[in-house]
PDB file of N, CA and C in Angstrom:
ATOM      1  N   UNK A   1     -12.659 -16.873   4.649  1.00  0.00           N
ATOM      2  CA  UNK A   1     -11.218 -16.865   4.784  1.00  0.00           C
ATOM      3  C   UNK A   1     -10.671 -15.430   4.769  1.00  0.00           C
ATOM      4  N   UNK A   2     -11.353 -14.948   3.948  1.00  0.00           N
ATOM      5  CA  UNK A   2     -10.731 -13.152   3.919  1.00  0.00           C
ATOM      6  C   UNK A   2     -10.963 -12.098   4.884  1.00  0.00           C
ATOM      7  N   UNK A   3     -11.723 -12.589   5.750  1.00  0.00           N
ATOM      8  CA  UNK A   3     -12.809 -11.772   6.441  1.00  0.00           C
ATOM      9  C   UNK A   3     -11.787 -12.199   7.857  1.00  0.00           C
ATOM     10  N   UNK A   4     -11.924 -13.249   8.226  1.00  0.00           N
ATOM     11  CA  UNK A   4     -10.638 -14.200   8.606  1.00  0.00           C
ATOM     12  C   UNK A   4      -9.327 -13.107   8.989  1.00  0.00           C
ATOM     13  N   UNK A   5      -8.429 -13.271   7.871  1.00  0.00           N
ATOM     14  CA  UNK A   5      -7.735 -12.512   7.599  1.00  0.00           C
ATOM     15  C   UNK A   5      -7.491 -11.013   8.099  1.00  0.00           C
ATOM     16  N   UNK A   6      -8.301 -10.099   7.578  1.00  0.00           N
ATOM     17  CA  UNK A   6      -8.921  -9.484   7.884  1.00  0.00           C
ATOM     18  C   UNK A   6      -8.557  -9.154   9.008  1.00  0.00           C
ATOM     19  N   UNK A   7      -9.531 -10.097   9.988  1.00  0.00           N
ATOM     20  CA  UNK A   7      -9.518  -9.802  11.824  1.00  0.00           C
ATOM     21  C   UNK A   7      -8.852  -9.916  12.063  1.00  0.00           C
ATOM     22  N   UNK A   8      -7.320 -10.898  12.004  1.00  0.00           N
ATOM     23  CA  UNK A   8      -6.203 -10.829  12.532  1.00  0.00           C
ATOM     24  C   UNK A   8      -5.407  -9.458  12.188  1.00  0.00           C
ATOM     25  N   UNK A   9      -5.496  -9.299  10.783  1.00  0.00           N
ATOM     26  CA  UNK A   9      -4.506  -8.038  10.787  1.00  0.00           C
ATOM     27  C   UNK A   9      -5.281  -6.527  11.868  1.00  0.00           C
ATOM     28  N   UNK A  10      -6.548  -6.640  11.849  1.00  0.00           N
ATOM     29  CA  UNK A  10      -6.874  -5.194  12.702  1.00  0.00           C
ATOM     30  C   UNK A  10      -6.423  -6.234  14.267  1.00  0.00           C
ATOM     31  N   UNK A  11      -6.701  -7.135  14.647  1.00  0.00           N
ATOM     32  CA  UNK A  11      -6.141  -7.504  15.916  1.00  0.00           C
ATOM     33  C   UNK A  11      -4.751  -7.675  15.838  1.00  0.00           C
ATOM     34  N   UNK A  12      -4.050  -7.400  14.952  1.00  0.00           N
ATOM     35  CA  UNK A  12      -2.505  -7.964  14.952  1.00  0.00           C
ATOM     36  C   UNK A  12      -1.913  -6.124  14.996  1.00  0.00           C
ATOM     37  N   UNK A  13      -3.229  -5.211  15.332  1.00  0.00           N
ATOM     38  CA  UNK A  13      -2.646  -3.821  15.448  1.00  0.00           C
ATOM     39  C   UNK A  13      -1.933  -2.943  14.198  1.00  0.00           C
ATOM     40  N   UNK A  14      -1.915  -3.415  13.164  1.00  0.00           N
ATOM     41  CA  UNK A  14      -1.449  -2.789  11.884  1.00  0.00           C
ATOM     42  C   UNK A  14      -1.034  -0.907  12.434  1.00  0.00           C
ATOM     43  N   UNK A  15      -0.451  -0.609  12.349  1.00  0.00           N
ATOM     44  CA  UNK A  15      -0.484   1.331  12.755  1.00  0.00           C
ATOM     45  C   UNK A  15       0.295   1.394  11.569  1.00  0.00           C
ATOM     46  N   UNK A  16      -0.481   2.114  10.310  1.00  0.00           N
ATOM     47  CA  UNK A  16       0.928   2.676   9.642  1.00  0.00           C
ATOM     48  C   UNK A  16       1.479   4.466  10.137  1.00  0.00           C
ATOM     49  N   UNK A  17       1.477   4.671  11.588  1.00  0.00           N
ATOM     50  CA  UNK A  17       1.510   5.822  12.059  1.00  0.00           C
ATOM     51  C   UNK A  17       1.185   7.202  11.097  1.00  0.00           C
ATOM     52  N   UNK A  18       0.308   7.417  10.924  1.00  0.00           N
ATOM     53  CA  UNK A  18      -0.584   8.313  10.183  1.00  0.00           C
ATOM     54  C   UNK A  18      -1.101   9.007  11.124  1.00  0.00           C
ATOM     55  N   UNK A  19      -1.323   8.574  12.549  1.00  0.00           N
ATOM     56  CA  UNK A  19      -1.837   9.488  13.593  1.00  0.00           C
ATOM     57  C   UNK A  19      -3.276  10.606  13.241  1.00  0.00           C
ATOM     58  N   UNK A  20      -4.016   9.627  12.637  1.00  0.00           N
ATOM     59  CA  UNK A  20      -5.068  10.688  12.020  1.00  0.00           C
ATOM     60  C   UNK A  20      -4.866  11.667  11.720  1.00  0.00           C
ATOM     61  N   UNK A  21      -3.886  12.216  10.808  1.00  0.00           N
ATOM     62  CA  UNK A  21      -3.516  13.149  10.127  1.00  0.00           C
ATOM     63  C   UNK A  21      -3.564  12.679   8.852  1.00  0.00           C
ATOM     64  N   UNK A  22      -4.411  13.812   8.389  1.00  0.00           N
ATOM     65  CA  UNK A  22      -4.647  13.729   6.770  1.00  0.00           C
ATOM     66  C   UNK A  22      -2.978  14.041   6.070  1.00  0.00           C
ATOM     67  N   UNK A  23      -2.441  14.659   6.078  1.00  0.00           N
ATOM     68  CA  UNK A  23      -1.184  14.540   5.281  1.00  0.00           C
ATOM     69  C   UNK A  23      -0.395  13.396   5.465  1.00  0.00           C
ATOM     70  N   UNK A  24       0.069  12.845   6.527  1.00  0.00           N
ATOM     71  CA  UNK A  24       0.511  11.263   7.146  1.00  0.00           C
ATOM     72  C   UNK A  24      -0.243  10.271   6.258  1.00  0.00           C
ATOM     73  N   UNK A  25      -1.632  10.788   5.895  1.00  0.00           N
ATOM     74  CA  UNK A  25      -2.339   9.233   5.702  1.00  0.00           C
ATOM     75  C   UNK A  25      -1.990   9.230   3.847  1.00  0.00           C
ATOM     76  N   UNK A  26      -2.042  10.623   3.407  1.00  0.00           N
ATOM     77  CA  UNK A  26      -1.989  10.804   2.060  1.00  0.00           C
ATOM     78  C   UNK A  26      -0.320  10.677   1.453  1.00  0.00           C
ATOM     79  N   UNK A  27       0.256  10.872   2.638  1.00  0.00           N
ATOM     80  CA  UNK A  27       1.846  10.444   2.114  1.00  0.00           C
ATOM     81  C   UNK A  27       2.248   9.076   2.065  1.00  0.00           C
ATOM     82  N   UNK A  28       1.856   8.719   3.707  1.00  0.00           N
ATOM     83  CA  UNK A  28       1.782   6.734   3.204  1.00  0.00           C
ATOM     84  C   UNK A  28       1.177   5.908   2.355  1.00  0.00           C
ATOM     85  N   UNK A  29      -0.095   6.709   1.937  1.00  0.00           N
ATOM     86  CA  UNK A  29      -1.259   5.545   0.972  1.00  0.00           C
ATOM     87  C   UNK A  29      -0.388   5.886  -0.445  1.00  0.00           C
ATOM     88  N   UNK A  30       0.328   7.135  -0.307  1.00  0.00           N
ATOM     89  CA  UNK A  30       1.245   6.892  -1.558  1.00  0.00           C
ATOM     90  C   UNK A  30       2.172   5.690  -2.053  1.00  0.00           C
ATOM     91  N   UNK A  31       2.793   5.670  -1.182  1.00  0.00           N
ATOM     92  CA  UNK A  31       4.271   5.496  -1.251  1.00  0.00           C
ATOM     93  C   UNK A  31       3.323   3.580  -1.157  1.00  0.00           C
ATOM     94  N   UNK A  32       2.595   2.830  -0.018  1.00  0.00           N
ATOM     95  CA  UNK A  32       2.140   1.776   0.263  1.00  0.00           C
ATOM     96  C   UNK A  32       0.947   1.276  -1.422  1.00  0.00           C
ATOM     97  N   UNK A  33       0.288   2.085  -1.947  1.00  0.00           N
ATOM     98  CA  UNK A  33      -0.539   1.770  -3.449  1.00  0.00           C
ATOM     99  C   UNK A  33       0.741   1.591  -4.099  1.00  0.00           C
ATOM    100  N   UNK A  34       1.748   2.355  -4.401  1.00  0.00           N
ATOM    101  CA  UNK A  34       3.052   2.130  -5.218  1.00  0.00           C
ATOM    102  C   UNK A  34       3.877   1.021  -4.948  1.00  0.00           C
ATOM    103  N   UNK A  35       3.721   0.797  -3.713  1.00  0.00           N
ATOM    104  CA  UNK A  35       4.839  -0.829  -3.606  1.00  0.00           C
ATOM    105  C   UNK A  35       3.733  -1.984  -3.876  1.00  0.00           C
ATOM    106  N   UNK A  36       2.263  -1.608  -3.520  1.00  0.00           N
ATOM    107  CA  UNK A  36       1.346  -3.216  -4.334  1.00  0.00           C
ATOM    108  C   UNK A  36       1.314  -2.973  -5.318  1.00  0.00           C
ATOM    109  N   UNK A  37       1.351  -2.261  -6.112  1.00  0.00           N
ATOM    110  CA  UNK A  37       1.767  -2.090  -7.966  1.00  0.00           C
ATOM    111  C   UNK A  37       2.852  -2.943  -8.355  1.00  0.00           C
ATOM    112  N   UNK A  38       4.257  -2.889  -7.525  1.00  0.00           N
ATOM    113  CA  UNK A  38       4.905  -3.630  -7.900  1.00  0.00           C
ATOM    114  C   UNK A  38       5.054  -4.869  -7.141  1.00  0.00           C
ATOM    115  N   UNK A  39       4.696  -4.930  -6.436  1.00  0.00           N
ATOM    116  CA  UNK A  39       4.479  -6.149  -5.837  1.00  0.00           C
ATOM    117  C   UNK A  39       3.669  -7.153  -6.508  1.00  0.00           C
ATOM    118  N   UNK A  40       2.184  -6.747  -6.436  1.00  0.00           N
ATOM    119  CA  UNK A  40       1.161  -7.630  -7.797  1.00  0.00           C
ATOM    120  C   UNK A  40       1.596  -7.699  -8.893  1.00  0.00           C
ATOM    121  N   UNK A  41       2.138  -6.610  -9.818  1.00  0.00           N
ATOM    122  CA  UNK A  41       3.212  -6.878 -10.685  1.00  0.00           C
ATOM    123  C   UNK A  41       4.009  -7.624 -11.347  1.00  0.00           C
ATOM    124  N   UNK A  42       4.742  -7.759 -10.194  1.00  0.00           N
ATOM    125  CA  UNK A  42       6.060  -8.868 -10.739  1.00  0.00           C
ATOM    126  C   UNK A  42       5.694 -10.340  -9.659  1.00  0.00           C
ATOM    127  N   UNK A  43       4.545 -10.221  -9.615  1.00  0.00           N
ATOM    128  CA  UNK A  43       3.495 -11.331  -8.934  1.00  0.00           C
ATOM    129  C   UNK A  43       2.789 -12.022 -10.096  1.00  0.00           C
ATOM    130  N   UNK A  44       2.260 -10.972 -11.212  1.00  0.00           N
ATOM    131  CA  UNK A  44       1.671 -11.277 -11.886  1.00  0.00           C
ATOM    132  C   UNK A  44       2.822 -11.940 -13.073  1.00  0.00           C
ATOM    133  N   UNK A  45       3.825 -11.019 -13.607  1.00  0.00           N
ATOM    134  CA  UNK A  45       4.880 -11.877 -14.672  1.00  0.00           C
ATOM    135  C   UNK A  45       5.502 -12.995 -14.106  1.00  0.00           C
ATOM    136  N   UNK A  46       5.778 -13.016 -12.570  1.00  0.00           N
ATOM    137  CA  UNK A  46       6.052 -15.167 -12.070  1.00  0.00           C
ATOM    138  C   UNK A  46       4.906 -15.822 -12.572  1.00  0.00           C
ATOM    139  N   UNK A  47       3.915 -15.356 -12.217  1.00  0.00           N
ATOM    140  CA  UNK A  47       3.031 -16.426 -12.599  1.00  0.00           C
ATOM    141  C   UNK A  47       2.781 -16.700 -14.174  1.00  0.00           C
ATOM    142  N   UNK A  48       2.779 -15.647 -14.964  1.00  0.00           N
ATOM    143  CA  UNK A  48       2.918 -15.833 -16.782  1.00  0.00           C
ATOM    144  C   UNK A  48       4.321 -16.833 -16.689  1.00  0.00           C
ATOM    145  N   UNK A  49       5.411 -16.178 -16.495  1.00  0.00           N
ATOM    146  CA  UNK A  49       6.373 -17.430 -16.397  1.00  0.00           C
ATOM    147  C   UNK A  49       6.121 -18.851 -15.942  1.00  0.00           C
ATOM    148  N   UNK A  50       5.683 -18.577 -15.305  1.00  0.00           N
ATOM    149  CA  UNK A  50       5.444 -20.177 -14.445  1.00  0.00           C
ATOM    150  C   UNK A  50       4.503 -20.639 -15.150  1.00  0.00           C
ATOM    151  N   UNK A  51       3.501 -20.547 -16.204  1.00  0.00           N
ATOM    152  CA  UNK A  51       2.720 -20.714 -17.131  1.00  0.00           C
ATOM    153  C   UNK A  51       1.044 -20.893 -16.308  1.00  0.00           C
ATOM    154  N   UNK A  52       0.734 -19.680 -15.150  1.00  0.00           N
ATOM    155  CA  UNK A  52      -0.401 -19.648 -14.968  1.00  0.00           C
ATOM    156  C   UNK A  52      -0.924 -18.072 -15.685  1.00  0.00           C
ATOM    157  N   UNK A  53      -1.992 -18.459 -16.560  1.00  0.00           N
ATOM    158  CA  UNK A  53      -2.277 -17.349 -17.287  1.00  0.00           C
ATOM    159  C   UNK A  53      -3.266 -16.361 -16.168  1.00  0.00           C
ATOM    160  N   UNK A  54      -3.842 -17.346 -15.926  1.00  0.00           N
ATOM    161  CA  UNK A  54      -5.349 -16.791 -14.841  1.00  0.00           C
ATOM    162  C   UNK A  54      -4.841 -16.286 -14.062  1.00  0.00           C
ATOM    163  N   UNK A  55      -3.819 -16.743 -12.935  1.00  0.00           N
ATOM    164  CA  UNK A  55      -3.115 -15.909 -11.824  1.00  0.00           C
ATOM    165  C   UNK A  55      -2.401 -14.512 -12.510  1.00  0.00           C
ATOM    166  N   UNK A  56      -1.851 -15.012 -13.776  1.00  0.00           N
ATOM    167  CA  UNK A  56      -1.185 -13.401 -14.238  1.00  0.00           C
ATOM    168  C   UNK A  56      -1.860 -12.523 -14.306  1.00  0.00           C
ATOM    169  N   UNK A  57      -3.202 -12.893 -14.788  1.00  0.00           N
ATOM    170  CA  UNK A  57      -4.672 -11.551 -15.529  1.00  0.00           C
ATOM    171  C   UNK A  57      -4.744 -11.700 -14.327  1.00  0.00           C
ATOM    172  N   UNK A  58      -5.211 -12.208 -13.092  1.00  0.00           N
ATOM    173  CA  UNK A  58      -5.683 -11.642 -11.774  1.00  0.00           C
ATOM    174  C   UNK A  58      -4.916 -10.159 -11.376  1.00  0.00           C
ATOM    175  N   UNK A  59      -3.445 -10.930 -10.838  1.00  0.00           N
ATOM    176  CA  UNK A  59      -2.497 -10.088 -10.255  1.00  0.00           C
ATOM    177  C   UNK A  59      -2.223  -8.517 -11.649  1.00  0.00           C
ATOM    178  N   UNK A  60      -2.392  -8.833 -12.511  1.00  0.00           N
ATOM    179  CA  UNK A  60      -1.867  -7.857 -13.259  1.00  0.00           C
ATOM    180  C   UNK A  60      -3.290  -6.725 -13.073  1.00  0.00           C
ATOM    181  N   UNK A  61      -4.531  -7.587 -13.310  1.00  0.00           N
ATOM    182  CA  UNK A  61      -5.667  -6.660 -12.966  1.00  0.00           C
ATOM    183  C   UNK A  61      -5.347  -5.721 -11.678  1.00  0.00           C
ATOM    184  N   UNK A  62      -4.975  -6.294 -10.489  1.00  0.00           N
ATOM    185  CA  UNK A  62      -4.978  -5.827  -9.111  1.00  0.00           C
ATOM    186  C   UNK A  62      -3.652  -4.707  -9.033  1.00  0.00           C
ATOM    187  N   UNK A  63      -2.629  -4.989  -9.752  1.00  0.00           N
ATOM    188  CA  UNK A  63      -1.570  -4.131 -10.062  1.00  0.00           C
ATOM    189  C   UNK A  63      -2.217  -3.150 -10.767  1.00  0.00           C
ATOM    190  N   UNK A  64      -2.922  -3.262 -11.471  1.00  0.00           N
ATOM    191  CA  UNK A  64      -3.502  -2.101 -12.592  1.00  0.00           C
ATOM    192  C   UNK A  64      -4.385  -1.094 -11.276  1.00  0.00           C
ATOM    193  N   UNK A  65      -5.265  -1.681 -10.744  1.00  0.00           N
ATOM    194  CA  UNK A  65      -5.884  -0.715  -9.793  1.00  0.00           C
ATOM    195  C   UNK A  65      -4.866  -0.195  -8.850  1.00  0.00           C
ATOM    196  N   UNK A  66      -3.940  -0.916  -8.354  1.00  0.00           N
ATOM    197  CA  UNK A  66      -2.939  -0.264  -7.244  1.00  0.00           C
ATOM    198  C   UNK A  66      -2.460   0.945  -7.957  1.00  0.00           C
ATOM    199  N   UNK A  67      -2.064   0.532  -9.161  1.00  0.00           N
ATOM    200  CA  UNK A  67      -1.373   2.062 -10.019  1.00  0.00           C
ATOM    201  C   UNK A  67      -2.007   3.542 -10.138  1.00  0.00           C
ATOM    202  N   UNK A  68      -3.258   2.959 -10.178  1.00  0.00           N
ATOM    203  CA  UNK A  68      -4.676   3.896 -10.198  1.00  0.00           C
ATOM    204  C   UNK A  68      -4.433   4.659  -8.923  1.00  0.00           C
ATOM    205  N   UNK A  69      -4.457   3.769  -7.936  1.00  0.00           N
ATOM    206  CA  UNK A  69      -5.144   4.333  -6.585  1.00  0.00           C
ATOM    207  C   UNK A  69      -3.617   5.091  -5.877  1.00  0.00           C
ATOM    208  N   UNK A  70      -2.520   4.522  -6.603  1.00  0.00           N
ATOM    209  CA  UNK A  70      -1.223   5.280  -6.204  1.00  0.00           C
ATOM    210  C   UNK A  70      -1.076   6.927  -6.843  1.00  0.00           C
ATOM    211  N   UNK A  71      -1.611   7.083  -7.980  1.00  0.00           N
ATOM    212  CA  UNK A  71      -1.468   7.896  -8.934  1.00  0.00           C
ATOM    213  C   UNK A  71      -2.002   9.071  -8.024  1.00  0.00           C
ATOM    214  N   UNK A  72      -3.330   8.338  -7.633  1.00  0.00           N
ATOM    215  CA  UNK A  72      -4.345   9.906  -7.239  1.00  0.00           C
ATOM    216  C   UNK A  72      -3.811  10.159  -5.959  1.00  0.00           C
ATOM    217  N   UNK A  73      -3.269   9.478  -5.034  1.00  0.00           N
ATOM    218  CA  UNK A  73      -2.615   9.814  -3.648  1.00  0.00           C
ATOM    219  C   UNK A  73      -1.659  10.777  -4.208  1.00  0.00           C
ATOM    220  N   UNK A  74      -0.489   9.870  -5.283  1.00  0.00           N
ATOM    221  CA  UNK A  74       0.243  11.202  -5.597  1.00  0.00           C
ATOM    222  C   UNK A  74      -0.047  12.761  -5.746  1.00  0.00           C
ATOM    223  N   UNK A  75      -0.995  12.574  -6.834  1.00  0.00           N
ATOM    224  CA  UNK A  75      -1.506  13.811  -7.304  1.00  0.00           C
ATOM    225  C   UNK A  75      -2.139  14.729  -5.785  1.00  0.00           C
ATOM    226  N   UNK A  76      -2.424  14.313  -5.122  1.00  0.00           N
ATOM    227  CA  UNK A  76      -3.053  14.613  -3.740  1.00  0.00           C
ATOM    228  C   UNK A  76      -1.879  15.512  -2.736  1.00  0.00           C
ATOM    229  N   UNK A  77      -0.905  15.181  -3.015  1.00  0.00           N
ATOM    230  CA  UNK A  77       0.610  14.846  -2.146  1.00  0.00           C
ATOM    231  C   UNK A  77       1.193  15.996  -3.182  1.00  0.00           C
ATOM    232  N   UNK A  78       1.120  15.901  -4.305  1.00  0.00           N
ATOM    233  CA  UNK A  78       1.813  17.424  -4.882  1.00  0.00           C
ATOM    234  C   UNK A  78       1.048  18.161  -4.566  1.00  0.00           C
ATOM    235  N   UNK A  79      -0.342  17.956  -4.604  1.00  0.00           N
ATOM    236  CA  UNK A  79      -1.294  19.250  -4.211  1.00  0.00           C
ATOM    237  C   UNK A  79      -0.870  20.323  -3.085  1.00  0.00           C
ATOM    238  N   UNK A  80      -0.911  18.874  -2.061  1.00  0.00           N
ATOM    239  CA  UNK A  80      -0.793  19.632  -0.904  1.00  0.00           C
ATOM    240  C   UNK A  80       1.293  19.986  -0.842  1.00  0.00           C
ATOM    241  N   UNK A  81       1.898  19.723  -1.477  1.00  0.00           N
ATOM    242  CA  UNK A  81       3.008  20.650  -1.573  1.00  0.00           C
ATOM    243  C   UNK A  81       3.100  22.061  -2.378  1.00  0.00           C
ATOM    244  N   UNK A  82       2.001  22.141  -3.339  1.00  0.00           N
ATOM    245  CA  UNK A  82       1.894  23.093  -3.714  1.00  0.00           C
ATOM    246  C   UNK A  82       0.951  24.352  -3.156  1.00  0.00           C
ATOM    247  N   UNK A  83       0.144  24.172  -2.235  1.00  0.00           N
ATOM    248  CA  UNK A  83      -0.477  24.767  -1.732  1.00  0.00           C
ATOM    249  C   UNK A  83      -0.023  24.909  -0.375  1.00  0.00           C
ATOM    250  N   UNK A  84       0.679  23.883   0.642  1.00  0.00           N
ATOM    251  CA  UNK A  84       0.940  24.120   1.963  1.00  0.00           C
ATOM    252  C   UNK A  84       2.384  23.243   1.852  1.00  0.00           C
ATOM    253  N   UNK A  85       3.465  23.586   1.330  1.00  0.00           N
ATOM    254  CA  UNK A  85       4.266  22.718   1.421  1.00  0.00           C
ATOM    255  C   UNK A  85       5.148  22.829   2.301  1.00  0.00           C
ATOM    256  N   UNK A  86       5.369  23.633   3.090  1.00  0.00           N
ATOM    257  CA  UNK A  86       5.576  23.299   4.821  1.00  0.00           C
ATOM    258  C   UNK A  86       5.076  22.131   5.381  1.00  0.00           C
ATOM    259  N   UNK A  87       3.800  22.119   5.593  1.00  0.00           N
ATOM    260  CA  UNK A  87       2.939  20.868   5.966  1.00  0.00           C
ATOM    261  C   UNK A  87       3.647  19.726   5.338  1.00  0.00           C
ATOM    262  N   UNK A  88       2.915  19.701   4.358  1.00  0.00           N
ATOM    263  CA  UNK A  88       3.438  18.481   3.507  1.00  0.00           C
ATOM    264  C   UNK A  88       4.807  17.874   3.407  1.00  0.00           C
ATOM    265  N   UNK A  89       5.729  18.654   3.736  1.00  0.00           N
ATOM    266  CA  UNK A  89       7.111  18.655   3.992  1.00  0.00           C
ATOM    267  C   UNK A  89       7.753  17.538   5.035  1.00  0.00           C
ATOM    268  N   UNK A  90       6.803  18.587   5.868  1.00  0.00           N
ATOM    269  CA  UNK A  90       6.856  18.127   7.604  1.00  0.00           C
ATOM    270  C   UNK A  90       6.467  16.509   7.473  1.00  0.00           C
ATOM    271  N   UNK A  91       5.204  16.637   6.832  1.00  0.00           N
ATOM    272  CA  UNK A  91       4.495  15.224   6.891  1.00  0.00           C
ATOM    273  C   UNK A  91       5.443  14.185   5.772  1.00  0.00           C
ATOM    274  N   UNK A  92       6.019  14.632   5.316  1.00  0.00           N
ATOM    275  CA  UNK A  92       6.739  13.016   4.508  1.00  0.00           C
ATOM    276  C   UNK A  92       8.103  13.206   5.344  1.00  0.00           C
ATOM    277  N   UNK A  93       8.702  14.100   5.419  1.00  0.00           N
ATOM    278  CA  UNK A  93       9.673  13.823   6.551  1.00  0.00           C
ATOM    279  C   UNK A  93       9.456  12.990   7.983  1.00  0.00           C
ATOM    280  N   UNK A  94       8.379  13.175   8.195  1.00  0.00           N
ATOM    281  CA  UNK A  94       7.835  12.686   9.071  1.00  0.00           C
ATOM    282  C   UNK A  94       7.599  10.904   9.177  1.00  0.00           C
ATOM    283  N   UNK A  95       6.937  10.986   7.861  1.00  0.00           N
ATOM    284  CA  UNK A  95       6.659   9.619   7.278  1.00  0.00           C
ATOM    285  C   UNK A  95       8.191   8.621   7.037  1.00  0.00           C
ATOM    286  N   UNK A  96       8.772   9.377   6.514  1.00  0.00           N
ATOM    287  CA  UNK A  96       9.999   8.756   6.259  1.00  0.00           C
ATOM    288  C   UNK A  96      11.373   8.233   7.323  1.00  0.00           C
ATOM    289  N   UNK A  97      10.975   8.516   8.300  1.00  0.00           N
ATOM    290  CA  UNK A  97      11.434   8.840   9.537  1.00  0.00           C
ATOM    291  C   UNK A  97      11.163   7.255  10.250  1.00  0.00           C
ATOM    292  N   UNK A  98       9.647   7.631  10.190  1.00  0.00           N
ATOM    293  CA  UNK A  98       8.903   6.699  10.628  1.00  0.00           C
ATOM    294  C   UNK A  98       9.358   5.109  10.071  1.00  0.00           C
ATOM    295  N   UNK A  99       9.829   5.088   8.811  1.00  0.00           N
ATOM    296  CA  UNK A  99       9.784   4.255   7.779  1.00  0.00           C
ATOM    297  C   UNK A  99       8.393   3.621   7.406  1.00  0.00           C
ATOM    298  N   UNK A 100       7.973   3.618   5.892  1.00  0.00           N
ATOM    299  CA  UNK A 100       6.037   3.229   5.796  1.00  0.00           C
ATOM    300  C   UNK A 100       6.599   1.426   5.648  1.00  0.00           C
ATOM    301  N   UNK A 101       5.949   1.527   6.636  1.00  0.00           N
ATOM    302  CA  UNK A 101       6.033  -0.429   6.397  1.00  0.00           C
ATOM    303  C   UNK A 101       4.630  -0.999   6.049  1.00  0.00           C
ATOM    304  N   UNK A 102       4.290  -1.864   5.409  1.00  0.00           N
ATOM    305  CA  UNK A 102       3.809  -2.501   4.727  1.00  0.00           C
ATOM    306  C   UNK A 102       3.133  -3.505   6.134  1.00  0.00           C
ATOM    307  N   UNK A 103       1.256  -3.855   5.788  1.00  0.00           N
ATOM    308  CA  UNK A 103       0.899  -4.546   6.923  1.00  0.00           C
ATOM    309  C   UNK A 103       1.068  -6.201   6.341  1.00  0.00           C
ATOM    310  N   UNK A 104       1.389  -6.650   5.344  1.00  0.00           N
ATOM    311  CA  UNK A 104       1.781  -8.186   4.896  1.00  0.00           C
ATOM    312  C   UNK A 104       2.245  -8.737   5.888  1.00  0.00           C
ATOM    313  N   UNK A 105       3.316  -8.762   6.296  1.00  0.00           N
ATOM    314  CA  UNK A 105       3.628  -9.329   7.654  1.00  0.00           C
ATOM    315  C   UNK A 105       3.146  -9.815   8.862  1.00  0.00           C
ATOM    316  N   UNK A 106       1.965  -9.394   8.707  1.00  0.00           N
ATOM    317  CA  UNK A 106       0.963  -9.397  10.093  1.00  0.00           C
ATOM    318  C   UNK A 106      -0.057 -10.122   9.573  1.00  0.00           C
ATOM    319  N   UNK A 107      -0.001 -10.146   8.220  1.00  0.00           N
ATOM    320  CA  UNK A 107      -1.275 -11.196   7.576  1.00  0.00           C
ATOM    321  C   UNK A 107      -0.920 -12.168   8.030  1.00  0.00           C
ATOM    322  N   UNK A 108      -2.385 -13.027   8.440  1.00  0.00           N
ATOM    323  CA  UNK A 108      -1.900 -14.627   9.196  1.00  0.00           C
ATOM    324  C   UNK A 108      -3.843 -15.279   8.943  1.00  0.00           C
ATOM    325  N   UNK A 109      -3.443 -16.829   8.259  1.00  0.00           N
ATOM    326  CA  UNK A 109      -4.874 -17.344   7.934  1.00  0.00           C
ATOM    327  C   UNK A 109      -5.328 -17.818   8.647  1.00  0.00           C
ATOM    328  N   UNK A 110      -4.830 -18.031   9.852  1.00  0.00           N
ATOM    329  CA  UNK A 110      -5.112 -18.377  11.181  1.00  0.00           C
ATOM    330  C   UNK A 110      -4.702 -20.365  11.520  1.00  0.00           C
ATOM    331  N   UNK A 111      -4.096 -21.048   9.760  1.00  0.00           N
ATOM    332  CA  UNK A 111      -3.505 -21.998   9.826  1.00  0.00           C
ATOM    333  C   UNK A 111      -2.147 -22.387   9.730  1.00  0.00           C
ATOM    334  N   UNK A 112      -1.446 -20.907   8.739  1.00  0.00           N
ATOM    335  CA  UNK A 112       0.180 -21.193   8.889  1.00  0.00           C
ATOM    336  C   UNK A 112       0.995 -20.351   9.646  1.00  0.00           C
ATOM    337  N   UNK A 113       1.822 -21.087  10.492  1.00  0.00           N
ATOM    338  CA  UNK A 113       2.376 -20.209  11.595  1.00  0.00           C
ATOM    339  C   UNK A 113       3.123 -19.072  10.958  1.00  0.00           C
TER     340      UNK A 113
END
């Protein structure tokens, strides 16, 4: 099923316009790890509310790594403002422009329309 998944979103064309540029890719994987943090998140406290414990420890686990993997993009993203921040400049202006959209939308299980 995931694998599934998967193929539709690379056939459903996902571009988060990064244009193989390393600063593009390190400004979006920012800003995109930081919205599944909160997304799994407050994914994970519906489901404690709703009284599924297991779905909460899932989603809260998966929020916990998104936070992780947002953190070090950050840290990556000041780097490169502190060392080339022209570049880096360019590139989240750039990004922001663009608007970073999120590939969820394009997820499809290949049974619900």
């Amino acid at each position: 099923m995931i694998e599934k998944m998967v193929q539709y979103l690379i056939g459903a064309s996902m571009d988060p316009g990064t244009e193989n540029y390393p600063y593009l890719g390190y400004v979006y994987m920012s800003f995109q790890e930081r919205a599944t943090f909160l997304s799994h998140g407050n994914t994970a406290k519906l489901a404690k509310e709703g009284g599924d414990p297991v779905l909460a420890r899932i989603c809260g686990t998966i929020a916990s790594d998104e936070k992780r993997h947002g953190n070090a993009y950050a840290k990556i993203v000041e780097k490169l403002l502190e060392l080339d921040s022209t570049g880096a400049m360019v590139a989240i202006a750039d990004m922001m422009r663009k608007k970073i959209t999120m590939p969820a939308h394009l997820m499809y299980d290949g049974w619900d329309p």
